[in-house]
N, C-alpha and C. Protein backbone atom coordinates (compact mmCIF):
# COMPACT_ATOMS: atom_id res chain seq x y z
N UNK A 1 0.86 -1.18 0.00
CA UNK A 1 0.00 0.00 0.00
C UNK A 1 0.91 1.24 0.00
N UNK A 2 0.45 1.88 -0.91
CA UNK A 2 1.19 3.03 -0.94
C UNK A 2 1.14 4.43 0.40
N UNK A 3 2.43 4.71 0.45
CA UNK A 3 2.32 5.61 1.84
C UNK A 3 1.71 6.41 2.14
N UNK A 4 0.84 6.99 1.55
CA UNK A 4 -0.51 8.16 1.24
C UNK A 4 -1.54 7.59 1.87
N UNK A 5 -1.45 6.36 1.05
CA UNK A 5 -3.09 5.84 1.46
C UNK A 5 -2.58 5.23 3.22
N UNK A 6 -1.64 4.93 3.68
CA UNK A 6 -1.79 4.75 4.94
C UNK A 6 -2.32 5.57 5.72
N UNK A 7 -2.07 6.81 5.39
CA UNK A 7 -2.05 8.13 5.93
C UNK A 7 -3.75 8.08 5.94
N UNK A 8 -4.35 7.91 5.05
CA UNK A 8 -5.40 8.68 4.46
C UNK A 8 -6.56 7.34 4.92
N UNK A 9 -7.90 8.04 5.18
CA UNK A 9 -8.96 7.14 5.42
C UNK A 9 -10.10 7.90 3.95
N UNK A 10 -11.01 6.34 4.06
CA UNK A 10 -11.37 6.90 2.12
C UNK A 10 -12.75 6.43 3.55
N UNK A 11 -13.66 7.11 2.64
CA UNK A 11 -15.08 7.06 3.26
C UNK A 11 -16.10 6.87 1.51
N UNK A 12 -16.89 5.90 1.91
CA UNK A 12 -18.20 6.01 0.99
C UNK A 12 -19.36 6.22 1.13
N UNK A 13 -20.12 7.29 0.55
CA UNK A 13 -21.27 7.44 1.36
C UNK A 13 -22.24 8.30 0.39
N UNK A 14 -23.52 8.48 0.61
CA UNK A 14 -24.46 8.82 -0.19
C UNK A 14 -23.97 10.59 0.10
N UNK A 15 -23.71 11.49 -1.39
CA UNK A 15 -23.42 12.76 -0.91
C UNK A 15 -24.84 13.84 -0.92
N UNK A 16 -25.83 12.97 -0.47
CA UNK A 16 -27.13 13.86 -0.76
C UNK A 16 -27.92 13.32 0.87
N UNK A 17 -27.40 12.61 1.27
CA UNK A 17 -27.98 12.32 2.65
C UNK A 17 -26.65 13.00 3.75
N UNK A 18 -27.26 14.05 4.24
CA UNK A 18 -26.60 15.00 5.06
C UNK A 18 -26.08 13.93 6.42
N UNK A 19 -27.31 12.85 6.59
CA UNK A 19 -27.15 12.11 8.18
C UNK A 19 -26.09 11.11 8.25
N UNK A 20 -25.50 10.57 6.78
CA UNK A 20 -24.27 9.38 6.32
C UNK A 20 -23.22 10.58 6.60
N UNK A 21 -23.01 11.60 6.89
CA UNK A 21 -21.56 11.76 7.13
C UNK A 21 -20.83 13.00 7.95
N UNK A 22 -20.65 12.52 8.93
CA UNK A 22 -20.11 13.23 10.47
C UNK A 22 -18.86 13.81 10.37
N UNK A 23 -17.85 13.33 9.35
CA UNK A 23 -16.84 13.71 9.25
C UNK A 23 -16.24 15.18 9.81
N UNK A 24 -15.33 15.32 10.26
CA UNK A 24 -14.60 16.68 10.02
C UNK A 24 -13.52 16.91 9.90
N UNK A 25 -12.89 17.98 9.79
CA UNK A 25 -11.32 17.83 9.94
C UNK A 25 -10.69 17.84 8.54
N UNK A 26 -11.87 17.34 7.12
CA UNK A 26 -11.14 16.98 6.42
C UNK A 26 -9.71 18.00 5.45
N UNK A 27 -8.83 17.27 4.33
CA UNK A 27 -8.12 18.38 4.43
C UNK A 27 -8.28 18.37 2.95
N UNK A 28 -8.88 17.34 2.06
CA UNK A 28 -8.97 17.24 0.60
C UNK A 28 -10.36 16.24 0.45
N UNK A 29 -11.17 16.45 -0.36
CA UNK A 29 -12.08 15.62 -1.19
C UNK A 29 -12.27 15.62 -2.15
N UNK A 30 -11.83 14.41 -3.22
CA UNK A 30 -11.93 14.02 -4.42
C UNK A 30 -13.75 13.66 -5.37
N UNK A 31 -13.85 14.45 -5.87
CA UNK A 31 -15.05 14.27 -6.95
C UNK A 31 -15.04 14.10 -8.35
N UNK A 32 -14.37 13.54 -8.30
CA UNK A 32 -14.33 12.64 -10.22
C UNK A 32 -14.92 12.22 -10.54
N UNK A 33 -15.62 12.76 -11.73
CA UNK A 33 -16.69 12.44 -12.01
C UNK A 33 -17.67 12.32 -11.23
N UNK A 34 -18.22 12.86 -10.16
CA UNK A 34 -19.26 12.67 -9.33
C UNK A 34 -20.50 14.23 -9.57
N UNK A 35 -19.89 15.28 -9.33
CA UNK A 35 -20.89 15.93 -9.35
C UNK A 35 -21.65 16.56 -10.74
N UNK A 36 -21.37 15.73 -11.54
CA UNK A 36 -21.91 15.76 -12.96
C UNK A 36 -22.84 15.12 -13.12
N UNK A 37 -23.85 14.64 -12.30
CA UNK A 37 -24.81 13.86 -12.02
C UNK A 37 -25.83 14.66 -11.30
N UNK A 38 -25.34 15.84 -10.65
CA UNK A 38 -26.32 16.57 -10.04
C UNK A 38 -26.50 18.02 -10.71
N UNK A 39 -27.70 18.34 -10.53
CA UNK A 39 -28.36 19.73 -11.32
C UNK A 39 -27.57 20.90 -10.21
N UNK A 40 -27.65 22.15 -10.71
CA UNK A 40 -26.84 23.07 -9.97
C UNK A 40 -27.33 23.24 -8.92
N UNK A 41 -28.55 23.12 -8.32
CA UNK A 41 -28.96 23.63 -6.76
C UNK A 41 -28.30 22.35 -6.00
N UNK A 42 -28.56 21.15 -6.14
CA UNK A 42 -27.97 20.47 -5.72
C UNK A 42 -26.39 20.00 -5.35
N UNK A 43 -25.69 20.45 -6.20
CA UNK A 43 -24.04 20.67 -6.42
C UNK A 43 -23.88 21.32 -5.46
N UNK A 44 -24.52 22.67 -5.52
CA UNK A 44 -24.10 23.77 -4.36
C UNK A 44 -24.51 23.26 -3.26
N UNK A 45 -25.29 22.53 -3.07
CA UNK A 45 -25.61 21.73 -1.08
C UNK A 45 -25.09 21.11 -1.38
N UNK A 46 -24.51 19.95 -1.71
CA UNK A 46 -23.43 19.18 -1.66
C UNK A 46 -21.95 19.90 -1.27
N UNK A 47 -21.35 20.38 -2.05
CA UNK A 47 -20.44 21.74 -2.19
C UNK A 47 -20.35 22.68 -0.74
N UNK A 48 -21.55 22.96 -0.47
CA UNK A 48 -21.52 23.43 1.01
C UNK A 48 -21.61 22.62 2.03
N UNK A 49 -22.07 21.35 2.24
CA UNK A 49 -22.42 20.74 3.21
C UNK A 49 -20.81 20.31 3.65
N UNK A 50 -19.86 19.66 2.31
CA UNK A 50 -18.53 19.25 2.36
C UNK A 50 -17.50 20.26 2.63
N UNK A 51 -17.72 21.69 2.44
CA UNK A 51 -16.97 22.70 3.11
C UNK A 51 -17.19 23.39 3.96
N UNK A 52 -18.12 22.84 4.94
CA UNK A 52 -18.46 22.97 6.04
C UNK A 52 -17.59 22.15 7.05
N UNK A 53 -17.23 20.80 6.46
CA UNK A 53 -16.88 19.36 7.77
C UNK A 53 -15.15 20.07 7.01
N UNK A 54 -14.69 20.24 6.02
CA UNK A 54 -13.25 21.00 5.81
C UNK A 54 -12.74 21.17 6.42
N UNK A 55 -11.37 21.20 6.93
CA UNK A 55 -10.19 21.65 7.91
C UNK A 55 -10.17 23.21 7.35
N UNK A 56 -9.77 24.26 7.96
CA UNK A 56 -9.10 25.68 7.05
C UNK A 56 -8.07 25.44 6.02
N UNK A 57 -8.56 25.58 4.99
CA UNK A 57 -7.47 25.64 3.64
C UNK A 57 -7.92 24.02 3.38
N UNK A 58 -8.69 23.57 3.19
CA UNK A 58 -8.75 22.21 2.58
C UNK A 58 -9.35 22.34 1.26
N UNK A 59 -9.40 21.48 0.62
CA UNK A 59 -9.25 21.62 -1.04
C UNK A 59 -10.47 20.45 -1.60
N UNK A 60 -10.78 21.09 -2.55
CA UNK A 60 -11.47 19.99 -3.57
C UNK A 60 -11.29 19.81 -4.79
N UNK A 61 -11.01 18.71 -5.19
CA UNK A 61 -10.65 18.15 -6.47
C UNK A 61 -11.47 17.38 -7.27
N UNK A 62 -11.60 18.22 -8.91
CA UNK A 62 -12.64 17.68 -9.29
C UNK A 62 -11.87 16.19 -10.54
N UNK A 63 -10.84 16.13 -10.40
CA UNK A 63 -9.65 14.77 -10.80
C UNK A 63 -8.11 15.14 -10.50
N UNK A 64 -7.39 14.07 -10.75
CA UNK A 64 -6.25 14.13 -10.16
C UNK A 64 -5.42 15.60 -10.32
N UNK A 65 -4.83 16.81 -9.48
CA UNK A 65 -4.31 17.82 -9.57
C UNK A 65 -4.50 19.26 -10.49
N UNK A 66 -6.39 18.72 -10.23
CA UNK A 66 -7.02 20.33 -10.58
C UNK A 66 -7.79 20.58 -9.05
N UNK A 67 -7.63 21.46 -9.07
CA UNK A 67 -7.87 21.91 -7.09
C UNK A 67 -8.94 22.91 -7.65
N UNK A 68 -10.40 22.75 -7.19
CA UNK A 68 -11.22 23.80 -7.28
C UNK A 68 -11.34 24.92 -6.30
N UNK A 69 -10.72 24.59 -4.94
CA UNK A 69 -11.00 25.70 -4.19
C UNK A 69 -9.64 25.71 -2.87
């Protein structure tokens, strides 16, 4: 296993059910190909709900080393 992923815990979970995920702290979340499935009001609650549980300065990636925010 590569030394990253030791580091790193991967979570799966429905991103439209607010109650699947407690998380916080986080410092990056990967969406490839994921939010291309949802209409724009929805993106943005998704989008907010996940930069809400964020560490300060944590990042989202919509594939490998394009950083949206």
């Amino acid at each position: 296993m590569p030394q990253r992923a030791r580091k790193a815990d991967f979570f799966r979970f429905n991103l439209r059910q607010r109650t699947q995920f407690h998380h916080t702290g986080i410092d990056i979340v990967f969406l490839h190909n994921v939010l291309i499935y949802f209409n724009e009001a929805t993106k943005l609650d998704v989008l907010a709900h996940l930069w809400s549980r964020m560490k300060n300065g944590g990042r989202f990636a919509d594939r490998p080393f394009r950083f949206l925010a």
